[in-house]
Protein backbone atom coordinates (compact mmCIF):
# COMPACT_ATOMS: atom_id res chain seq x y z
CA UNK A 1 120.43 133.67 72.82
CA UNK A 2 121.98 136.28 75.10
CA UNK A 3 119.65 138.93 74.16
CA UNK A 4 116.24 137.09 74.44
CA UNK A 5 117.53 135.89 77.53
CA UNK A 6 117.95 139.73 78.36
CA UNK A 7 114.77 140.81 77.05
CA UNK A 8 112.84 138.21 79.18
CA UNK A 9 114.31 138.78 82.16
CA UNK A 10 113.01 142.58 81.62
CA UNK A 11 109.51 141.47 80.66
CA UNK A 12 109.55 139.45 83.86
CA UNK A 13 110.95 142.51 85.86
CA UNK A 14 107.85 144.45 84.28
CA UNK A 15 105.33 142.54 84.77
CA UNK A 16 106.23 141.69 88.65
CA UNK A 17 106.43 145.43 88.73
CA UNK A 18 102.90 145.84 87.53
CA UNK A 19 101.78 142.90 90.11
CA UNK A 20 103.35 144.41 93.30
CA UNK A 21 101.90 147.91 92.14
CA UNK A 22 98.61 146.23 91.92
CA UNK A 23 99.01 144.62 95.09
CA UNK A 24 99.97 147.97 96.56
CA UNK A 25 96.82 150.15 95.56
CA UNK A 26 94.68 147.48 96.42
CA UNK A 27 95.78 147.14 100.00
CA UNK A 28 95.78 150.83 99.99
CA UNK A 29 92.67 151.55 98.69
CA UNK A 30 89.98 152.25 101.49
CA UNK A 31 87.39 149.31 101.95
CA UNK A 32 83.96 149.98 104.52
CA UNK A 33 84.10 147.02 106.04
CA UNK A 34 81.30 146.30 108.92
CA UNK A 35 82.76 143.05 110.26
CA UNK A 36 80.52 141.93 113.09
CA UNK A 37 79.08 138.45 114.06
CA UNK A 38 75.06 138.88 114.28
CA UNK A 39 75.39 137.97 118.42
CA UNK A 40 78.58 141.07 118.86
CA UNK A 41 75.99 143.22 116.67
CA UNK A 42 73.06 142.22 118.68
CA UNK A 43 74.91 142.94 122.28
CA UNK A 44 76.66 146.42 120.96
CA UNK A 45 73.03 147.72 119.49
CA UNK A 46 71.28 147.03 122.43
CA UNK A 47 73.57 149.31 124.48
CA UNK A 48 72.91 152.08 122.48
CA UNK A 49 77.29 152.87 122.75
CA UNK A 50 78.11 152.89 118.84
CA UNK A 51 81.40 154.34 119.95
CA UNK A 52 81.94 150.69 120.86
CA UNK A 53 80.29 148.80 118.36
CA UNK A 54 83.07 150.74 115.97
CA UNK A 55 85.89 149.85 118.24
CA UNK A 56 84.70 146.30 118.01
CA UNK A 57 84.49 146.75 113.81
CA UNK A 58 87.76 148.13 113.86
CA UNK A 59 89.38 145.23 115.79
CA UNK A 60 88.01 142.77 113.79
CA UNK A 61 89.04 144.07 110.85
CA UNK A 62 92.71 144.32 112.71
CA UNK A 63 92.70 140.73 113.07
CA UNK A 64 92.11 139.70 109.81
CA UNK A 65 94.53 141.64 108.39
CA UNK A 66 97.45 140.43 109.63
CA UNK A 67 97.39 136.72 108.50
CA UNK A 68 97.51 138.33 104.62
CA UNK A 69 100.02 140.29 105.58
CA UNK A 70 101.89 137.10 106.93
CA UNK A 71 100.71 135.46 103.90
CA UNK A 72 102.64 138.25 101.75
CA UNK A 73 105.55 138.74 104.15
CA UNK A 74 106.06 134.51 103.53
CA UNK A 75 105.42 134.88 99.67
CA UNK A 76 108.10 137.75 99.28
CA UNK A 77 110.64 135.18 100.82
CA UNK A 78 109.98 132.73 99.01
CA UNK A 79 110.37 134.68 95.78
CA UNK A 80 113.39 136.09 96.73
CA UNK A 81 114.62 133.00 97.58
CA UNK A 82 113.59 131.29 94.30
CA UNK A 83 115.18 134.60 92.59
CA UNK A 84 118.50 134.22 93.97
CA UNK A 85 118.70 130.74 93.44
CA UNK A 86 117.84 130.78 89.70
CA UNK A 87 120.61 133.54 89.28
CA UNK A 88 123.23 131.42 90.64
C-alpha cells in the first residue's frame, strides 16, 4: 500500500509539473492584443497621435492582467495550503 501510495504521489507531482509549465509558456507566450473600446479608438484616430493610441492599448492590456495574476497568486495559496494540510 506504501508503494502505490508513493507512486501516486509522483504521478501527481508530474502532472502539476506539466500544468504549471503549461501555465508558464502560455503567460509567456506573446499575444497582439488591440484592446480598445470603439469611443477610446474613435477619439485616439481622430488625432492622428498613434504614439498614444498604443500607450492607451498598452494600459489596457496592463489592467487586465493583473486580476489573473491575483487570481493565480490566490490559487497557489490555496494549493499550498490544501498540500500541507493533507501531509499532516
Amino acid at each position: 500500500m506504501l508503494i502505490k501510495s508513493k507512486a501516486k504521489s509522483k504521478k501527481s507531482k508530474v502532472n502539476v509539473f506539466w500544468k504549471i509549465l503549461l501555465l508558464i509558456v502560455y503567460c509567456l507566450s506573446p499575444i497582439a492584443s488591440h484592446a480598445q473600446c470603439a469611443m477610446c479608438r474613435a477619439s485616439l484616430e481622430s488625432e492622428g497621435n498613434t504614439a498614444k493610441a498604443e500607450a492607451v492599448n498598452d494600459g489596457i492590456v496592463y489592467l487586465m492582467v493583473i486580476p489573473y495574476v491575483l487570481v493565480g497568486v490566490v490559487g497557489i495559496v490555496v494549493y499550498r495550503m490544501y498540500s500541507k494540510k493533507k501531509e499532516s
